[in-house]
Protein backbone atom coordinates (compact mmCIF):
# COMPACT_ATOMS: atom_id res chain seq x y z
CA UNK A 1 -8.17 -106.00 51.72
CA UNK A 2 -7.80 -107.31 47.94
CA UNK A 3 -10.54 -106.85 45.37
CA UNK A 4 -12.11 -109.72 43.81
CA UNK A 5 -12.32 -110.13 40.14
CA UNK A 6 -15.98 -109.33 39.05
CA UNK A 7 -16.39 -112.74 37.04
CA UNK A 8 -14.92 -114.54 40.27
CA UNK A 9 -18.02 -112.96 42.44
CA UNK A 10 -20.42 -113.76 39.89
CA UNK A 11 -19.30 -117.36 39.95
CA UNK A 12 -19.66 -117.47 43.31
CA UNK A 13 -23.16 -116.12 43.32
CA UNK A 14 -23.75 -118.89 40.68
CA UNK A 15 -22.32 -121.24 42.61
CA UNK A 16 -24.01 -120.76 45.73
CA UNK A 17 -27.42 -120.13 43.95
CA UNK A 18 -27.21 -123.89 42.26
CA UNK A 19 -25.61 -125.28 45.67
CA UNK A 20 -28.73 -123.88 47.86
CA UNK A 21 -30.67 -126.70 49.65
CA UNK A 22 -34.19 -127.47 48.20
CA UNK A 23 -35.84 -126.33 50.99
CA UNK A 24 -34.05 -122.88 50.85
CA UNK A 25 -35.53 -122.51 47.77
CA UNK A 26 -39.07 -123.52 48.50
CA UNK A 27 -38.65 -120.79 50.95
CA UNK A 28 -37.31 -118.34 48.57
CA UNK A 29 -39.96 -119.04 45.89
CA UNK A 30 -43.02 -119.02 48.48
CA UNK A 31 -41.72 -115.49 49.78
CA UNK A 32 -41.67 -114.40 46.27
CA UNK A 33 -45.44 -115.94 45.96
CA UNK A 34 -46.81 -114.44 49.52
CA UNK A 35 -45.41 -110.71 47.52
CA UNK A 36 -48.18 -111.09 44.86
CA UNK A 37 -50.98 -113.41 46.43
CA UNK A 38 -52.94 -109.61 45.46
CA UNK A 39 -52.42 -110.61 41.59
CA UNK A 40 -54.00 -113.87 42.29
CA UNK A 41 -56.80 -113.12 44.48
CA UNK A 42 -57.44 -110.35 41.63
CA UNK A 43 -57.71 -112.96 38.94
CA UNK A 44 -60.60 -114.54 40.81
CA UNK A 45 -62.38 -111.45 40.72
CA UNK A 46 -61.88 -111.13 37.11
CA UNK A 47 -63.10 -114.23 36.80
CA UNK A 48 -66.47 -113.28 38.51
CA UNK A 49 -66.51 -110.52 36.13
CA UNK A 50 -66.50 -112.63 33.22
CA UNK A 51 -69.52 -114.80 34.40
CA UNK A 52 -71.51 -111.64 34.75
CA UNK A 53 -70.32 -109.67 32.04
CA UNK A 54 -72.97 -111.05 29.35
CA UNK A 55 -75.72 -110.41 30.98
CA UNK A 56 -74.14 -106.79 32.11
CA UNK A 57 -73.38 -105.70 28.61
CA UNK A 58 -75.73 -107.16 26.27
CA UNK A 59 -73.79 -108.88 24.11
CA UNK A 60 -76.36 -109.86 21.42
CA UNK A 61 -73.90 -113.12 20.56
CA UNK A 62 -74.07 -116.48 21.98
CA UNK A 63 -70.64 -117.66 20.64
CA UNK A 64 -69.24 -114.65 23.32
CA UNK A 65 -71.62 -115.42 25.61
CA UNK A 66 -70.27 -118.98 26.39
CA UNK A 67 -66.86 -117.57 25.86
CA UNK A 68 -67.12 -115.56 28.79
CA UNK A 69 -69.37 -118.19 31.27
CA UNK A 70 -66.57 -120.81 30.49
CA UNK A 71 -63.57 -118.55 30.53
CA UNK A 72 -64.97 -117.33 33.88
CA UNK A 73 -65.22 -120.96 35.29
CA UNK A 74 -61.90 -121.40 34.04
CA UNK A 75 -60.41 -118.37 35.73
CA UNK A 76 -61.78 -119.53 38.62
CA UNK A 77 -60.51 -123.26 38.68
CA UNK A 78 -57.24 -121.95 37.36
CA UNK A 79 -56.70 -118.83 39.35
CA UNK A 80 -57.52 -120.77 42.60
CA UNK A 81 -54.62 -123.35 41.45
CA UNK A 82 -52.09 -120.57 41.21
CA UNK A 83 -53.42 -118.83 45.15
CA UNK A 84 -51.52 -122.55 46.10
CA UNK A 85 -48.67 -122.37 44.43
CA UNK A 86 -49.57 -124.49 40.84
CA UNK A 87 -47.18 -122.85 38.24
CA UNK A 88 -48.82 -124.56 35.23
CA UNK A 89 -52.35 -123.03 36.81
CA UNK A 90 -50.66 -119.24 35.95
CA UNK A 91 -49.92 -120.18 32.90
CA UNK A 92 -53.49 -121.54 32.43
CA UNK A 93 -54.56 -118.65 33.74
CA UNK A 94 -52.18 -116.58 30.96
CA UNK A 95 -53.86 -118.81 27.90
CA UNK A 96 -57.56 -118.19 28.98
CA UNK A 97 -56.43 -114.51 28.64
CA UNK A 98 -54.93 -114.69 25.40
CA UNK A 99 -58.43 -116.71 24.02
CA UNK A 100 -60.02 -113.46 25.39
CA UNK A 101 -57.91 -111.64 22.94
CA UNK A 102 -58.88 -114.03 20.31
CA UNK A 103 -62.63 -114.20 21.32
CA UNK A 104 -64.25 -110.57 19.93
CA UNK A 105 -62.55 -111.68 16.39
CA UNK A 106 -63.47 -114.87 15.88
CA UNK A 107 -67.40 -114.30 16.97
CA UNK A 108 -67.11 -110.76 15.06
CA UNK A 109 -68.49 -109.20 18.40
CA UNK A 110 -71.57 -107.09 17.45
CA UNK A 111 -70.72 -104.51 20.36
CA UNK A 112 -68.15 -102.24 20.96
CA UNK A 113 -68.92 -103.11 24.85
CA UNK A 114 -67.91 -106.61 24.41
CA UNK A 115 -64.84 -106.22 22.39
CA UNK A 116 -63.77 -103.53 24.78
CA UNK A 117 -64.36 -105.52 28.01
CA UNK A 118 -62.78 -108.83 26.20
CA UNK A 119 -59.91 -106.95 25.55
CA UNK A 120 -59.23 -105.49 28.51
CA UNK A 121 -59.86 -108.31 30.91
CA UNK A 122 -58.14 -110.39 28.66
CA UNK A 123 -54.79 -108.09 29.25
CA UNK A 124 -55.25 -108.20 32.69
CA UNK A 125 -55.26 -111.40 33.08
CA UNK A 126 -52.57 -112.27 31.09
CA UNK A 127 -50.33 -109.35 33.51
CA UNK A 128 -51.41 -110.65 36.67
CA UNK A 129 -50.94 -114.23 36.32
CA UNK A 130 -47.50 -114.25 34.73
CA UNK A 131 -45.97 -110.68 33.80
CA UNK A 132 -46.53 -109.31 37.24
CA UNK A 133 -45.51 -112.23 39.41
CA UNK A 134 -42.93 -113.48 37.21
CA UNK A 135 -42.56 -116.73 36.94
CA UNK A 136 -43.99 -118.91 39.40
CA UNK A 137 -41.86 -121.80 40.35
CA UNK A 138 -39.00 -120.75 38.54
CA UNK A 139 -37.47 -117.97 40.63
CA UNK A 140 -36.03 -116.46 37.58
CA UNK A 141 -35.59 -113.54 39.59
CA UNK A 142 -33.37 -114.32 42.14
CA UNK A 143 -30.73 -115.83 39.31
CA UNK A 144 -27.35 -114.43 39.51
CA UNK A 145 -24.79 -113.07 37.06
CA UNK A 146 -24.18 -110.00 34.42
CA UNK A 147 -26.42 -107.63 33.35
CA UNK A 148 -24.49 -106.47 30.28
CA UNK A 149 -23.41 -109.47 28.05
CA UNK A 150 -19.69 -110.46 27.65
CA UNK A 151 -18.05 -108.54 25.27
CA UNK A 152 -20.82 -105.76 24.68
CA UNK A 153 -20.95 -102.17 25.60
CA UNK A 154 -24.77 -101.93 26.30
CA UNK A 155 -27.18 -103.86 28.16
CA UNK A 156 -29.74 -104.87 24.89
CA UNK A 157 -32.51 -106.09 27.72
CA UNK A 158 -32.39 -103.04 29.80
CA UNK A 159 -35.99 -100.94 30.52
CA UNK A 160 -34.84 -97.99 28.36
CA UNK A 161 -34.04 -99.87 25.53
CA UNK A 162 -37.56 -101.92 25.55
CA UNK A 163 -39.30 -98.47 25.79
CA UNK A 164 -39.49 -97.08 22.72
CA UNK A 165 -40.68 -100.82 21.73
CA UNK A 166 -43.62 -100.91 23.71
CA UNK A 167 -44.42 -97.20 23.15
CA UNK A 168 -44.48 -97.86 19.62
CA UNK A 169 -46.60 -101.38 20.07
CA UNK A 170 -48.81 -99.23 21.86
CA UNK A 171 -48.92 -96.77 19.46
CA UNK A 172 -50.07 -99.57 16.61
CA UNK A 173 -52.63 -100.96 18.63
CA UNK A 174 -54.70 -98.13 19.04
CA UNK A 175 -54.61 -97.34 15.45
CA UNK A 176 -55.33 -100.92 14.50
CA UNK A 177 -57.93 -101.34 16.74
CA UNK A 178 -59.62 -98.27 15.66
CA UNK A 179 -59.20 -100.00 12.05
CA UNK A 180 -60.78 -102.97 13.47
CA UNK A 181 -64.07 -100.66 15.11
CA UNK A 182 -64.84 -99.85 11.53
CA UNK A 183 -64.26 -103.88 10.51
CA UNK A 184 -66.43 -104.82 12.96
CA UNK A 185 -69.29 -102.32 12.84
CA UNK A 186 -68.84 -100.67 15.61
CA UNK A 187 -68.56 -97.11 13.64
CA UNK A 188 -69.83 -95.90 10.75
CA UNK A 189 -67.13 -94.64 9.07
CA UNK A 190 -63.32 -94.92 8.77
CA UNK A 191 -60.98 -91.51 9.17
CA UNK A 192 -58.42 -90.75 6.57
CA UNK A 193 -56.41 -87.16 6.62
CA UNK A 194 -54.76 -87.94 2.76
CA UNK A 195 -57.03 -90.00 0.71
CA UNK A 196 -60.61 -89.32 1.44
CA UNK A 197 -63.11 -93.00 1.50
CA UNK A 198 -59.64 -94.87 0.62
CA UNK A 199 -59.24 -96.28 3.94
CA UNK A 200 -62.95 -97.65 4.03
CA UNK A 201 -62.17 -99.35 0.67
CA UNK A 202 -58.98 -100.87 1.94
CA UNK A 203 -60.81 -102.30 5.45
CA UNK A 204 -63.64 -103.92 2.87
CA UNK A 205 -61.49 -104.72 -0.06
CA UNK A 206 -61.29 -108.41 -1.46
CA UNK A 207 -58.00 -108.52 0.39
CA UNK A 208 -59.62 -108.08 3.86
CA UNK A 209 -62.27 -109.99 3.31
CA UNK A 210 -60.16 -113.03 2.56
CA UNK A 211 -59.17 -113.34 6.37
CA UNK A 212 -61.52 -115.14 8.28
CA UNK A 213 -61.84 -112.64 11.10
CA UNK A 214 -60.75 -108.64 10.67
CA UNK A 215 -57.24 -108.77 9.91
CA UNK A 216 -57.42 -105.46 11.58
CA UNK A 217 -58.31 -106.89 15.01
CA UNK A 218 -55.66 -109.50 14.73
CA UNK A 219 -53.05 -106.61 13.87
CA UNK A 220 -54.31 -105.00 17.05
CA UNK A 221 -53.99 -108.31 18.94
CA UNK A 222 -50.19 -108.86 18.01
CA UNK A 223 -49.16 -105.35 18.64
CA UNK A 224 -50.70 -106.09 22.27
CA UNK A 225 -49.37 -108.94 22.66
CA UNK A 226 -45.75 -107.51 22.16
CA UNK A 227 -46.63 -104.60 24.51
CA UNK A 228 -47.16 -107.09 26.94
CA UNK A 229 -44.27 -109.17 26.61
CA UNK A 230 -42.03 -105.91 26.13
CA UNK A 231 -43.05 -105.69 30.20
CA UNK A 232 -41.83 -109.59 30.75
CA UNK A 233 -38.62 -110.12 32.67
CA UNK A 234 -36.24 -107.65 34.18
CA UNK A 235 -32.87 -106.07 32.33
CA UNK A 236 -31.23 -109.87 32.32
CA UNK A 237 -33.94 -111.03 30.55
CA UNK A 238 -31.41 -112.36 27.67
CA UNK A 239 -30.14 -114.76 29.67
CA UNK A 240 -32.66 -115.67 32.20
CA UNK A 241 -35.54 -115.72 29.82
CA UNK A 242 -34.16 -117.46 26.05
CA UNK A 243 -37.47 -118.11 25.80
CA UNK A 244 -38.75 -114.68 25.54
CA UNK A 245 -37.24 -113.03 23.77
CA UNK A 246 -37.26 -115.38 21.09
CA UNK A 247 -41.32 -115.36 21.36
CA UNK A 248 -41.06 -111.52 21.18
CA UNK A 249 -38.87 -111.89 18.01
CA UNK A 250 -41.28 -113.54 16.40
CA UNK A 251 -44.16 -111.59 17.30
CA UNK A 252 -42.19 -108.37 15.74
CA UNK A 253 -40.79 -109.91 13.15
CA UNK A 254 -42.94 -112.18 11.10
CA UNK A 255 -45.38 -109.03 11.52
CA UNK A 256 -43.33 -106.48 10.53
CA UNK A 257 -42.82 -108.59 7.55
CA UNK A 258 -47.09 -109.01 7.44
CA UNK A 259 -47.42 -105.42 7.52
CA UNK A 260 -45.18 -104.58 4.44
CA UNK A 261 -46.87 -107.39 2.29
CA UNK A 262 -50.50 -105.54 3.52
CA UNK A 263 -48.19 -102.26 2.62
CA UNK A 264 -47.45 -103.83 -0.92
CA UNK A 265 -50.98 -105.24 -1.82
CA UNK A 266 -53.08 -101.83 -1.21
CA UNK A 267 -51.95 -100.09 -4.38
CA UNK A 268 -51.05 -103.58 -6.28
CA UNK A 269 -54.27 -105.32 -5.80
CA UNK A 270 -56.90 -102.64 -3.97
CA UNK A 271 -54.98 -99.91 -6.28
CA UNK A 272 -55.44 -97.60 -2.97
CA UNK A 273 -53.62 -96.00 0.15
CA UNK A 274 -54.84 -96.48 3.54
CA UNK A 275 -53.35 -93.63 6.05
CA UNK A 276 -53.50 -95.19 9.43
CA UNK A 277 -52.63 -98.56 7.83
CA UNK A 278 -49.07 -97.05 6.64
CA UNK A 279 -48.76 -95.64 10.26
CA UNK A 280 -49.32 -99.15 11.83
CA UNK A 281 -47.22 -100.90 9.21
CA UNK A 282 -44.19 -97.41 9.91
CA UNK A 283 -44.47 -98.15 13.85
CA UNK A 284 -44.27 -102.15 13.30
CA UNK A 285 -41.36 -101.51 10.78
CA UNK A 286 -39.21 -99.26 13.24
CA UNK A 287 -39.61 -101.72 16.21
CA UNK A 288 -37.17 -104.47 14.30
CA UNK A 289 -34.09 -102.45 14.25
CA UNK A 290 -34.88 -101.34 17.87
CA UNK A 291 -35.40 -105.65 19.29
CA UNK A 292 -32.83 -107.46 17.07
CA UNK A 293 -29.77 -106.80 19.55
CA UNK A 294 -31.55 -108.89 22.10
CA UNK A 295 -32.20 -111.49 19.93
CA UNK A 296 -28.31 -111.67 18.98
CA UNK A 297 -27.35 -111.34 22.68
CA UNK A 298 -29.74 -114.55 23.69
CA UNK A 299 -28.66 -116.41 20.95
CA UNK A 300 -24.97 -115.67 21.15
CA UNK A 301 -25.65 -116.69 25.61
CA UNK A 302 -27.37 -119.86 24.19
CA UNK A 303 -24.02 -120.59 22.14
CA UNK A 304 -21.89 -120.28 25.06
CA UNK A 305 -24.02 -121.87 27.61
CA UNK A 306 -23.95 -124.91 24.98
CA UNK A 307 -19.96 -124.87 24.68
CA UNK A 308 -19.58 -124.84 28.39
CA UNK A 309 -22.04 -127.93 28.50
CA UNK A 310 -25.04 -126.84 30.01
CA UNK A 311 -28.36 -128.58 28.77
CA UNK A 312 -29.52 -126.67 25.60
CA UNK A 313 -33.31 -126.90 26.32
CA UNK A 314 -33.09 -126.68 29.85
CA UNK A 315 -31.29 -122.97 29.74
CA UNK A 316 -33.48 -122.16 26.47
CA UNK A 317 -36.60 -122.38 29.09
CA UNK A 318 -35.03 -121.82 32.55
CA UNK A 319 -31.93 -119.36 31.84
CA UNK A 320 -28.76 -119.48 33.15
CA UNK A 321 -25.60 -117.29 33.94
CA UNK A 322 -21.99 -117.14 32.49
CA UNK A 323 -19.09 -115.36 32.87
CA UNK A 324 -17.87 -112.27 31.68
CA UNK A 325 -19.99 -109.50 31.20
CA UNK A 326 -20.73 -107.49 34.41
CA UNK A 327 -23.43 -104.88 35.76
CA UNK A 328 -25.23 -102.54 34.00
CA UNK A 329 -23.31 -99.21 35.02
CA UNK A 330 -23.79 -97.39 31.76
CA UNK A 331 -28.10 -96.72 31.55
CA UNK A 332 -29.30 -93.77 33.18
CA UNK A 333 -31.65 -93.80 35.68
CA UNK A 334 -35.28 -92.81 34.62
CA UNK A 335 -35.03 -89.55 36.66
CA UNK A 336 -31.99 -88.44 34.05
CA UNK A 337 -32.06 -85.66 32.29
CA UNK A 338 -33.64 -86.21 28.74
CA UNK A 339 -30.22 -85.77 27.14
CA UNK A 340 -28.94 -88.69 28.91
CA UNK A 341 -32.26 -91.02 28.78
CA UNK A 342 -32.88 -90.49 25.24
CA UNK A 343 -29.54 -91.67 23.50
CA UNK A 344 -29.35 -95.07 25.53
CA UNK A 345 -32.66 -95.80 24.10
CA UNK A 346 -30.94 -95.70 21.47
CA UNK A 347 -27.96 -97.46 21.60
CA UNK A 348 -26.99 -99.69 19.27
CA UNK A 349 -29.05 -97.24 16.29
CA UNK A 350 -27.58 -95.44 14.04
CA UNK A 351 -28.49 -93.00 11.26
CA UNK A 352 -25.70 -92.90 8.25
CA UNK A 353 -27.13 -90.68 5.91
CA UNK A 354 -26.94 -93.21 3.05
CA UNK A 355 -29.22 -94.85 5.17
CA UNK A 356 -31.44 -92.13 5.43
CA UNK A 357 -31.53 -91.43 1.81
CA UNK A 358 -31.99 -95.16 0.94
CA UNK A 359 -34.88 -94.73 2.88
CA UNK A 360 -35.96 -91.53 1.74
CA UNK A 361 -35.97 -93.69 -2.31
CA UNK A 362 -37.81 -96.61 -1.03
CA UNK A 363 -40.97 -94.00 0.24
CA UNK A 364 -40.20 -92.02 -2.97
CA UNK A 365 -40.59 -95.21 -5.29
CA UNK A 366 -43.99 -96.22 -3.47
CA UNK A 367 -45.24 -93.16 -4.74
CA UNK A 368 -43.88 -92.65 -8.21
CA UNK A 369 -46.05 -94.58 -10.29
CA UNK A 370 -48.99 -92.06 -9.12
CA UNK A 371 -46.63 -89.17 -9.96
CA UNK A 372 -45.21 -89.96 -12.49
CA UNK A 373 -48.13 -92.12 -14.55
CA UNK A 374 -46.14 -95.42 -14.66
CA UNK A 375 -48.94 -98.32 -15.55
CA UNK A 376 -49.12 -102.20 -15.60
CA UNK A 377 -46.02 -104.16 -14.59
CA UNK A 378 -43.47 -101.37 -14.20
CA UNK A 379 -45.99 -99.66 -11.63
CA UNK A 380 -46.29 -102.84 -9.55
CA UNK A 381 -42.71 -103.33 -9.59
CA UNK A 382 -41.78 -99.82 -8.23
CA UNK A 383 -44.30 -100.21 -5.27
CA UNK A 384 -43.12 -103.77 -4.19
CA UNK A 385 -39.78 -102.28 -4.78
CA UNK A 386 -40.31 -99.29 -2.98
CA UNK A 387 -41.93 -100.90 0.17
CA UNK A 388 -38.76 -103.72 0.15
CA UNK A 389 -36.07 -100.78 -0.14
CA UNK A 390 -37.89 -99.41 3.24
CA UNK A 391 -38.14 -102.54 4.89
CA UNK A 392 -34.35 -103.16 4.54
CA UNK A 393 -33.38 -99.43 4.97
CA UNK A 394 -35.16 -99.17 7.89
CA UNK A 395 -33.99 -102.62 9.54
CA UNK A 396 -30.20 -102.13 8.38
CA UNK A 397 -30.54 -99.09 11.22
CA UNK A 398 -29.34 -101.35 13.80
CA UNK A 399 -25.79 -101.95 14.19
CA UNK A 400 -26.03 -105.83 13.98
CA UNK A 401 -28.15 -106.02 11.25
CA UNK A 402 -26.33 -103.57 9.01
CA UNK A 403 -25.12 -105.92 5.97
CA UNK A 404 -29.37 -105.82 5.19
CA UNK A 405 -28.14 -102.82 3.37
CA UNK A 406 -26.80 -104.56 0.70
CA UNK A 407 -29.84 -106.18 0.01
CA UNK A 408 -30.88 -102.99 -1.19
CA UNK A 409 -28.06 -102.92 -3.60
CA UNK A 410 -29.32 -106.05 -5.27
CA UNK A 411 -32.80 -104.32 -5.72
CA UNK A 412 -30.91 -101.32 -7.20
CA UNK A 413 -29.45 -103.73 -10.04
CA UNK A 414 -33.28 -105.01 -10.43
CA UNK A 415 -34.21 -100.83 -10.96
CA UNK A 416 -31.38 -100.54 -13.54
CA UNK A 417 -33.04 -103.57 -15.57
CA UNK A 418 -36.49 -103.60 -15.01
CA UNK A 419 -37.62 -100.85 -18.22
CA UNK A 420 -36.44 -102.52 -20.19
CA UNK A 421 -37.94 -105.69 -18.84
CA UNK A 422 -41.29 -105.04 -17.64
CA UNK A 423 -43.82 -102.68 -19.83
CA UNK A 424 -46.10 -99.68 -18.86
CA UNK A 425 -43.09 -97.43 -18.34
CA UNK A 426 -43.19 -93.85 -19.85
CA UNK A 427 -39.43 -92.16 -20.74
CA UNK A 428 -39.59 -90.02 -17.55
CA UNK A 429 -40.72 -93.49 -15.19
CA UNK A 430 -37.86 -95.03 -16.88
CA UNK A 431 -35.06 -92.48 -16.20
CA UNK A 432 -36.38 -91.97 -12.49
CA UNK A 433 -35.80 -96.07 -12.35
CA UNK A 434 -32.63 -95.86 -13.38
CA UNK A 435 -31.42 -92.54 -11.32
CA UNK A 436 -33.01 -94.24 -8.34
CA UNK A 437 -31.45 -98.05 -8.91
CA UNK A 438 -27.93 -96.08 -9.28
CA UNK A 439 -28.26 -94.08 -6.11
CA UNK A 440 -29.48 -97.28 -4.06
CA UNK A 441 -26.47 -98.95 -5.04
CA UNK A 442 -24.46 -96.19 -4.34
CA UNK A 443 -25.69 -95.57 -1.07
CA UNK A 444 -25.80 -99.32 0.21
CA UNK A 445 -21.92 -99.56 -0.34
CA UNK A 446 -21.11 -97.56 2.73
CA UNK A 447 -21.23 -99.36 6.58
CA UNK A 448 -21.84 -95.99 8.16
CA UNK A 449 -21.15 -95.21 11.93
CA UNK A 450 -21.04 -98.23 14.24
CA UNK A 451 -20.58 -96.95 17.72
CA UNK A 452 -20.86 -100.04 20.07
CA UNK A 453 -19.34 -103.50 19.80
CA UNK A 454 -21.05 -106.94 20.20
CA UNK A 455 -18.49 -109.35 21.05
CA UNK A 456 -18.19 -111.93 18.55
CA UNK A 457 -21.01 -109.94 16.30
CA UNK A 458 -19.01 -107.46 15.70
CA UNK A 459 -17.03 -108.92 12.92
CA UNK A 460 -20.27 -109.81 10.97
CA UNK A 461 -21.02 -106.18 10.47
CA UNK A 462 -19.77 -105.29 7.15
């Protein structure tokens, strides 16, 4: 019997996925529905919850307390949309949740109860109405076609490679929202292992203050949010969900980007460290090199679905297929040894030691003004300078975002001139500027190891 060619079978599937009969589908999609009618029947019961949870828990605040007896009714109305089938009720559903989120900040909930029970309703919510069931009335999950894009050697989407994401999401929401417990009164006092009341002084600082809820909460909030969406989809998700994966760019991102400038403005404005905030703003940080791949394989699936003609907002919000690529034979199974599971969560990582030691300067320069008694302008220059060296270090990791490297180089020239430019600099401050402008330069002219290829990416690593 002859073999077929794999991108022949997938068209077929294609082909007889967009050729089924509407009422095939309807079937299809209320099979899919009848699988989780448990999610929705749960939502109603969270809903219940909510109406009684202000009178349960005391919440001494009458903005929450209407936040809860409306979100409630909502949840209700909503949730008993979706139990028939209303897509645009989950989704409802999804955005109550997400106000939940939102609710304990903006009413500055007096009670650790309340922000503890708004948070985690809120989450639940926001799983069982759309993460959990998928997406209703799409049938995004019954879409044919590759797992591993055309032209790549890894599938970017797969569940090992969004672990490490959500582990580390995880791991900077529980330190910002113990940040946020102090914000919000909820405990006295604020823990730091390095620099004594610093961390107190940082949470009340001008800086803080300027935001009109805690900023901590709403750093807590984000890195929820992207531990939540890290769970959205299934390992095709690049191509059968443009959407989101662009939403979970942005959530990592713009605040990986947030958390540096916070990074940058405790020594240059508050003229102190904050521990846990630097362990926040490290986890945030290392989650960019470890998402961008998916971002370049949706966007380069978006390209190609617009070449071949397909509808460019259509497939940015429904998905599509294309051919090429093929399954994902490569990933491990969870029940792997670690030798094997560890490295593909890795793939498309690497760690040239110019890289490393790029790094290594950026964390070195944060610190040197405190060493090494630089003052006024040079001081502030070194930590911005420091905390940008890191950011780009750290994000030039990945394989498709290695020219950020040279970035670095550019700051390196800036090191070379800035003595003589900016004042406050002793002769030692200036000589460590200049050894550590020349080494950044130095160390940014190397690509380093690139071990997998990204179809037409590839050639933009340099």
């Amino acid at each position: 019997m002859p073999h077929s060619h794999p991108q022949a079978a997938h068209r077929t599937m294609e082909e007889a996925h967009e050729g089924m009969s509407a009422s095939e589908h309807d079937r299809m999609l209320l099979e899919n529905h009848k699988r989780f009618l448990w999610a929705y029947y749960t939502n109603l019961v969270l809903g219940v919850w909510l109406l009684t949870s202000p009178a349960t828990f005391g919440y001494q605040s009458g903005g929450l307390t209407w936040s809860d007896l409306v979100s409630g009714a909502l949840v209700l109305v909503f949730g008993t949309f979706a139990l028939f089938r209303r897509a645009w009720a989950g989704w409802a559903v999804c955005f109550t949740g997400i106000w939940l989120l939102f609710a304990p900040l903006i009413f500055w909930a007096p009670s650790a109860a309340a922000y503890l029970n708004e948070t985690v309703v809120g989450s639940l919510l926001i799983a069982l109405s759309v993460l959990i069931p998928g997406m209703p009335g799409m049938g995004w999950m019954e879409m044919p076609g590759p797992e591993t894009p055309p032209g790549w050697t890894y599938n970017p989407s797969s569940w090992l490679q969004r672990g490490p994401i959500i582990a580390l999401a995880l791991v900077g929401f529980f330190i910002a929202r113990y940040l946020a417990a102090y914000q919000l009164g909820h405990i006295p006092t604020a823990w730091d292992p390095f620099f004594g009341d610093s961390t107190q002084k940082v949470l009340t600082s001008k800086v803080s203050k300027a935001w009109p809820i805690s900023d901590a909460g709403l750093g807590a909030l984000s890195y929820l949010l992207e531990a939540l969406s890290g769970f959205m989809g299934d390992g095709r998700r690049w191509r059968t969900m443009p959407w989101m994966v662009l939403m979970f760019a942005l959530l990592v991102v713009p605040l990986g980007a947030t958390s540096i400038v916070l990074v940058i403005l405790q020594p240059v404005s508050i003229g102190m460290w904050c521990t846990l905030c630097l362990l926040a703003a490290a986890a945030m940080l290392i989650m960019v090199p470890l998402a961008v791949d998916e971002v370049i394989a949706m966007g380069q699936f978006m390209v190609q679905s617009r070449r071949a003609g397909k509808p460019l907002w259509r497939t940015f919000w429904m998905g599509g297929s294309l051919d090429g690529g093929g399954p994902d034979t490569r990933s491990p199974d969870f029940g792997a040894p670690a030798c094997a599971v560890v490295p593909a969560m890795l793939w498309g990582v690497t760690l040239p030691w110019t890289l490393l030691l790029t790094t290594a300067l950026g964390v070195w320069l944060m610190m040197a003004p405190s060493v090494l008694g630089t003052g006024a302008a040079l001081a502030d220059s070194d930590h911005l300078v420091g905390a940008l060296v890191v950011t780009f270090g750290v994000i030039a990791w990945a394989e498709v975002t290695r020219s950020a490297r040279w970035l670095n180089a550019l700051l390196g020239l800036w090191l070379l001139t800035a003595p003589w430019l900016l004042g406050g600099g002793t002769s030692l401050a200036t000589l460590n500027d200049l050894l550590v402008g020349l080494l950044l330069v130095l160390t940014s002219l190397p690509r380093g190891t690139v071990r997998e290829r990204y179809a037409g990416w590839t050639r933009y690593i340099v």
